[in-house]
Protein backbone atom coordinates (compact mmCIF):
# COMPACT_ATOMS: atom_id res chain seq x y z
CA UNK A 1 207.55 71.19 -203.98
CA UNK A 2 204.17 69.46 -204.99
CA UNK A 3 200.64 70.39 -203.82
CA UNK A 4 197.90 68.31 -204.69
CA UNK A 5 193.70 69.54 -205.20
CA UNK A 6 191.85 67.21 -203.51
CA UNK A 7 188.37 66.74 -205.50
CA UNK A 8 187.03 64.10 -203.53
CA UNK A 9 185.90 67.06 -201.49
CA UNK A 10 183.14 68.20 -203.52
CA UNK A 11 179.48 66.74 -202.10
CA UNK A 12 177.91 64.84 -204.59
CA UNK A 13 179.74 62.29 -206.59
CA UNK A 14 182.92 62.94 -204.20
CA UNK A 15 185.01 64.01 -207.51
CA UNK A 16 185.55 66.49 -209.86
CA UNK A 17 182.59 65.79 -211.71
CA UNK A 18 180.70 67.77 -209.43
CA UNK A 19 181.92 71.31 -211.24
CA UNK A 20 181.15 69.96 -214.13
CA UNK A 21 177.62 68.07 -213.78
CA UNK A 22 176.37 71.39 -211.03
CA UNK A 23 177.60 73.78 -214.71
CA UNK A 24 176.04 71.69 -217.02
CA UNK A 25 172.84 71.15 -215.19
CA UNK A 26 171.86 74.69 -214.24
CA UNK A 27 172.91 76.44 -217.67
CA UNK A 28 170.47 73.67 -219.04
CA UNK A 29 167.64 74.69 -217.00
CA UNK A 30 168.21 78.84 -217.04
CA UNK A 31 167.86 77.90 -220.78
CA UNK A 32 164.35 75.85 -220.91
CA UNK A 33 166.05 72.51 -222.25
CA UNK A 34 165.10 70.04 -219.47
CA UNK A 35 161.38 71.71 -218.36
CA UNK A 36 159.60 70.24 -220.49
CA UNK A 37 160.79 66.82 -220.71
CA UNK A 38 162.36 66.23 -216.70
CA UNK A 39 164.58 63.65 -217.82
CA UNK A 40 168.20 62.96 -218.51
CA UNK A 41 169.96 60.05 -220.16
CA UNK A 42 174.31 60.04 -220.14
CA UNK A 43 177.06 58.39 -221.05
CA UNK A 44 179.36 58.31 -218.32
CA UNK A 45 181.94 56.10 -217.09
CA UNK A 46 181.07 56.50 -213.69
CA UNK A 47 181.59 60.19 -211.29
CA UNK A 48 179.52 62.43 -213.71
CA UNK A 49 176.44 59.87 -213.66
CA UNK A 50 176.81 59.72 -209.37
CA UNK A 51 176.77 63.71 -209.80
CA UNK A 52 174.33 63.91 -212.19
CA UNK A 53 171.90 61.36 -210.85
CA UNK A 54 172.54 63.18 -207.23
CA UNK A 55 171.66 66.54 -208.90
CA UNK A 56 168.94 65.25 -210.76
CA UNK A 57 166.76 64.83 -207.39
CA UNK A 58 167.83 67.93 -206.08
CA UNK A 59 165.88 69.32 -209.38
CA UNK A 60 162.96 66.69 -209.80
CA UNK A 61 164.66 65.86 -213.18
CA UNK A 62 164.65 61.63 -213.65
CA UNK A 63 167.73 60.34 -214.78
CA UNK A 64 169.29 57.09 -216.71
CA UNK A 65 173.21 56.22 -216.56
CA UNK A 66 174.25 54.42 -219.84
CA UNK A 67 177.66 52.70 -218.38
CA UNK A 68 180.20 50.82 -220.05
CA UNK A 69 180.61 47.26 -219.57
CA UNK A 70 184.05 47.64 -217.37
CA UNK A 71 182.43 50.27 -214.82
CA UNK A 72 182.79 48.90 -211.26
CA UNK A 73 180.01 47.18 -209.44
CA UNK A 74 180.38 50.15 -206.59
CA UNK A 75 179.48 52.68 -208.88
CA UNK A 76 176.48 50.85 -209.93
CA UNK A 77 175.20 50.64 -206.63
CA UNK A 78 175.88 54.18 -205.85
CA UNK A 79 173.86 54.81 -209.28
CA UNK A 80 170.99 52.86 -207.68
CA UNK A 81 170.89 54.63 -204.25
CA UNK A 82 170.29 57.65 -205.89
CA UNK A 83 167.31 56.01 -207.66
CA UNK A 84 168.89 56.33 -211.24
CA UNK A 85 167.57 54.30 -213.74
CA UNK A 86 171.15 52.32 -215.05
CA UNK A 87 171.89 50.79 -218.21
CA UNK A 88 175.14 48.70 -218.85
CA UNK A 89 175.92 48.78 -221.94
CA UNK A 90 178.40 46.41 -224.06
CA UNK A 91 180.63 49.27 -225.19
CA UNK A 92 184.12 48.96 -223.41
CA UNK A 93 185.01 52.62 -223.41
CA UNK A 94 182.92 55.58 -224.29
CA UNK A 95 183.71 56.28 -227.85
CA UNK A 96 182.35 58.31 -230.35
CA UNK A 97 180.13 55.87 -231.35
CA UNK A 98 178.86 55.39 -227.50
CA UNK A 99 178.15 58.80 -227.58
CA UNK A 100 176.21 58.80 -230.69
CA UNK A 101 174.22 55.95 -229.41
CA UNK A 102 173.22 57.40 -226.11
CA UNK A 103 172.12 60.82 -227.86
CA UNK A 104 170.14 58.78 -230.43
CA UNK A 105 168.03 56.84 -227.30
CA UNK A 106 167.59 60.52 -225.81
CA UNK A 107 166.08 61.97 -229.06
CA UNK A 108 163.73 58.52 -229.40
CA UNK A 109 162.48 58.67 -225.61
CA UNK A 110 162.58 62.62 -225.63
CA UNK A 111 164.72 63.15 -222.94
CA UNK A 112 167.40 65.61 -222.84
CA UNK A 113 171.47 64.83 -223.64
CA UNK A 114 173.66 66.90 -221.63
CA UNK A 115 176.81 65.29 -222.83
CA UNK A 116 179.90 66.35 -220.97
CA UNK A 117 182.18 65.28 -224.09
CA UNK A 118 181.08 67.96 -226.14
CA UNK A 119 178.96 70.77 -224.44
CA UNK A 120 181.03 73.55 -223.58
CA UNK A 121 179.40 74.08 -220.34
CA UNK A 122 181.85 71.80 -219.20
CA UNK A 123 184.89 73.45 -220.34
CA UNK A 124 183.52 76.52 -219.13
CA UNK A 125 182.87 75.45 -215.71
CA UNK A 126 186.82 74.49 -215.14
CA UNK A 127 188.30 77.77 -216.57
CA UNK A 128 186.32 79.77 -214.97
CA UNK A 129 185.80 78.70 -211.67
CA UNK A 130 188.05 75.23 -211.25
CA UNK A 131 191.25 76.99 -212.38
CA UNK A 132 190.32 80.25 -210.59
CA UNK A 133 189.95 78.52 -207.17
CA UNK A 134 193.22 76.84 -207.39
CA UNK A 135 195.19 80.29 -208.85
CA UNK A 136 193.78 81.81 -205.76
CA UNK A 137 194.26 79.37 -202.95
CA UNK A 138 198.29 79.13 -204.30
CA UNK A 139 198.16 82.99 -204.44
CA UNK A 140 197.22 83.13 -200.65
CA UNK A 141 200.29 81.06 -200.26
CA UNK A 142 202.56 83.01 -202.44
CA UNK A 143 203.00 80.12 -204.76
CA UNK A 144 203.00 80.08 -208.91
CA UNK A 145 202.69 77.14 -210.49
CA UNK A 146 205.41 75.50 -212.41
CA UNK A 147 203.71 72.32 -213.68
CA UNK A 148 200.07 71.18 -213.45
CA UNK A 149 199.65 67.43 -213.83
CA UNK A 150 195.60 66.34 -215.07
CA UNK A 151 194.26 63.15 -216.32
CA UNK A 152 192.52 63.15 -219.86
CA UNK A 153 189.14 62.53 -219.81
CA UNK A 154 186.44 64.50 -221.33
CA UNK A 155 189.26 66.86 -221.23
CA UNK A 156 186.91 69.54 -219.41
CA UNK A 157 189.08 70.21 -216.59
CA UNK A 158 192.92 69.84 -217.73
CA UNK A 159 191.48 71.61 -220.79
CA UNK A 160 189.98 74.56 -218.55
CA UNK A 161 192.69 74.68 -216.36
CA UNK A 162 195.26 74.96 -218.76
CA UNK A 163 194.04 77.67 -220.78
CA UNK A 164 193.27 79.68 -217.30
CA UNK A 165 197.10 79.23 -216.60
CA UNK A 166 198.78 79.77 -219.93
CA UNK A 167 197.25 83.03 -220.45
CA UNK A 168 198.67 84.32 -217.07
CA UNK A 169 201.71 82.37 -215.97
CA UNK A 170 204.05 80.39 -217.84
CA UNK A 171 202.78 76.94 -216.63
CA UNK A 172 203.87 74.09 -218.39
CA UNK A 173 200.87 71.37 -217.98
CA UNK A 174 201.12 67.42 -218.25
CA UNK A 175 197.98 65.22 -219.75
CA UNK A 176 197.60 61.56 -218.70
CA UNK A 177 196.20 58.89 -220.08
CA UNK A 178 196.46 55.04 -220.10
CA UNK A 179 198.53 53.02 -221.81
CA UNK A 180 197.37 51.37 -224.47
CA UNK A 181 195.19 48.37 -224.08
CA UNK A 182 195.06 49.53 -220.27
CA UNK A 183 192.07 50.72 -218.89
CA UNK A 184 192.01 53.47 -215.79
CA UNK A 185 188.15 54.51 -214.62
CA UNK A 186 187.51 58.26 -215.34
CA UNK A 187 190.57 58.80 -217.99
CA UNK A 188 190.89 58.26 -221.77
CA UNK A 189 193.32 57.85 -224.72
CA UNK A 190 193.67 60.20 -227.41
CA UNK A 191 192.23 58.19 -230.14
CA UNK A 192 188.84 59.12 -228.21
CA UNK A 193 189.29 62.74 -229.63
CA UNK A 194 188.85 64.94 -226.84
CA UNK A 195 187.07 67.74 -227.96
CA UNK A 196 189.11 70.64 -226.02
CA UNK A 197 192.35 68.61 -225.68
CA UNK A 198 193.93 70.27 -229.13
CA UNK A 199 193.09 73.75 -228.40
CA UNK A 200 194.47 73.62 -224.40
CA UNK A 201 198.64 73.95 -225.52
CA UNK A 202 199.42 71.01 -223.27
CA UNK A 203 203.02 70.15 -223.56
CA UNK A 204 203.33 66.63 -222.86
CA UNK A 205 201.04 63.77 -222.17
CA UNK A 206 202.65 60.48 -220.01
CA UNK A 207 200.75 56.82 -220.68
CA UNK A 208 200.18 54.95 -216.88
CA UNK A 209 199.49 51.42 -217.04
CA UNK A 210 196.79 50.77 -214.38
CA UNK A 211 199.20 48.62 -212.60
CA UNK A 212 200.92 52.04 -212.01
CA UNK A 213 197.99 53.50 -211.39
CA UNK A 214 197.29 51.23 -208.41
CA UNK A 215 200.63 51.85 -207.10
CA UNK A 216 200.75 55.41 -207.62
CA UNK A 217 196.98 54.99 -205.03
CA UNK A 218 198.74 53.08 -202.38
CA UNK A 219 201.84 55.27 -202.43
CA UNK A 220 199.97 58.07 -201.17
CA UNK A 221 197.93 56.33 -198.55
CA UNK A 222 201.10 54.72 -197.36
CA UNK A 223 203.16 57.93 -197.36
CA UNK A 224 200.33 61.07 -196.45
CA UNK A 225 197.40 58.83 -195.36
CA UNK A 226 195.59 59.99 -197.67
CA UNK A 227 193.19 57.58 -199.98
CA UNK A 228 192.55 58.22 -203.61
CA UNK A 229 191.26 57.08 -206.83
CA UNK A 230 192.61 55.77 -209.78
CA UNK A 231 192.56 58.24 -212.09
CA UNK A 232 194.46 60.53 -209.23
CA UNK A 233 196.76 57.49 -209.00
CA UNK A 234 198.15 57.85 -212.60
CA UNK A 235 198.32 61.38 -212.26
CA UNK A 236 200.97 60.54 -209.19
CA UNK A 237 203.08 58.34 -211.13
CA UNK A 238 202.86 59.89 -214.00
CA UNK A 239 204.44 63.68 -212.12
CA UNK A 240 206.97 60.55 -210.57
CA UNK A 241 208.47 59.76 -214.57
CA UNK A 242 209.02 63.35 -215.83
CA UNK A 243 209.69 65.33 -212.30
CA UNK A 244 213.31 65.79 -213.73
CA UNK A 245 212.36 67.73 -216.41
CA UNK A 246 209.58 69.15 -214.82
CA UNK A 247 211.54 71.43 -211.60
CA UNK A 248 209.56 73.67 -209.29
CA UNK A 249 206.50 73.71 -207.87
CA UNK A 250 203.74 71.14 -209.53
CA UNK A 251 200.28 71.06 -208.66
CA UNK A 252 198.16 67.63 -209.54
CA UNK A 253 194.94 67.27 -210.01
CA UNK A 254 193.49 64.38 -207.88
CA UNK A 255 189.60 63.60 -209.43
CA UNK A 256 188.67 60.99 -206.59
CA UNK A 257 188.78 59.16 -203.80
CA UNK A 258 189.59 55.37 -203.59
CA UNK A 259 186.34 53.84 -202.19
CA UNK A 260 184.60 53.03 -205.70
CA UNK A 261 188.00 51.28 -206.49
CA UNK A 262 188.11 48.61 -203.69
CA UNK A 263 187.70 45.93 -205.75
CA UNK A 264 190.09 46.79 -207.59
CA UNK A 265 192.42 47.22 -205.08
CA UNK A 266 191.74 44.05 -203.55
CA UNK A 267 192.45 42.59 -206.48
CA UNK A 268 195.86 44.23 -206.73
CA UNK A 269 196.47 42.99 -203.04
CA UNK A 270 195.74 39.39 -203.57
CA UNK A 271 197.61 38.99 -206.50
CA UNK A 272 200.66 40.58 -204.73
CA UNK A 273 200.16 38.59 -201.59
């Protein structure tokens, strides 16, 4: 039996960025760290920038999106709607080194650095409220989960959610990540250095090609109707190459929805045509 957490419910960025950006954003301002300057800059590789930048005018606060090169043009756009101020830059991932450089042009223009890859605001916001939602909407069902089944990214959320269910059932819990050389929006490889990843006890992690990533997308819609993201894509066929080891109930963690991904898509489509 499988359940999936559909994140493409939450109102701002349509992901599970939303927890996150909404944690980060008011701890930041209960402390005095964006009041006096009212302006963000981010590295982000796409849902936490739409949340942010959303947020952001909710709060007065201006904000600027540093993006990788790869990032789709529909998040972009999105980025603009929201009157961001967007910067693409050359780096093709965020690394360590992207990260540096976008809390380096904060300090010079004396705006404020969040950054979701290290503040533990974000951790904090999945274990205690991300991973408590979920525990109690199984629990209304009777259900305990077996497996839980996250993508890697900042690590915030399979991090959180991990360390919520190890210390009260005995969950095992799947990472994902690309394969090498393969890129998948909103997930990462380990070289990156997640900063919670190490601590959470996860017990396995399964590389997706995007390929499989794309297919494990149009799988769902074809079978439940249901249209999501990449990143929720590789979590699908990545439950699909360990499920025999992996019995019971398994919950997966579905980030997004597939509309910032059409081009993608229609690439995949074409090709196969």
């Amino acid at each position: 039996m499988s359940f999936a957490k559909l994140e493409f419910f939450n109102p701002f960025s349509r992901s599970i960025k939303d927890r996150a950006v909404f944690n980060l954003v008011m701890k930041a301002l209960k402390r005095g760290d964006i009041n006096g300057t009212r302006r963000l800059f981010e590295a982000t590789s796409g849902n936490v920038g739409i949340a942010m930048a959303a947020i952001s005018n909710i709060f007065n606060v201006e904000f600027r999106a540093y993006l990788p090169k790869p990032t789709p043009d529909a998040t972009v756009t999105l980025l603009k709607v929201l009157g961001a101020e967007v910067v693409k830059t050359d780096f093709e991932v965020i690394d360590r080194e992207m990260i540096e450089f976008v809390r380096d042009e904060a300090e010079k223009a004396g705006a404020v650095n969040l950054n979701q890859f290290e503040n533990d605001d974000n951790f904090e916001a999945h274990y205690r409220y991300t991973a408590r939602e979920i525990d109690e909407q199984l629990r209304s069902i009777g259900v305990s989960p077996d497996v839980i089944v996250a993508g890697v990214g900042t690590s915030g959320h399979i991090a959180g959610i991990a360390k919520y269910f190890k210390e009260r059932y005995d969950t095992k819990v799947i990472g994902v990540v690309p394969a090498k050389n393969e890129k998948i929006p909103g997930i990462k490889r380990l070289e990156t250095r997640p900063k919670w990843f190490f601590d959470a006890g996860i017990d396995e992690v399964v590389e997706v090609t995007q390929r499989e990533a794309i297919e494990g997308s149009i799988q769902v819609a074809r079978r439940e109707g249901i249209l999501i993201g990449l990143s929720s894509g590789a979590v699908v066929s990545a439950l699909e190459k360990v499920r025999d080891r992996y019995p019971g109930t398994a919950i997966l963690i579905l980030p997004d929805d597939a509309f910032k991904y059409v081009e993608v898509f229609e690439k995949y489509l074409r090709e196969c045509q």
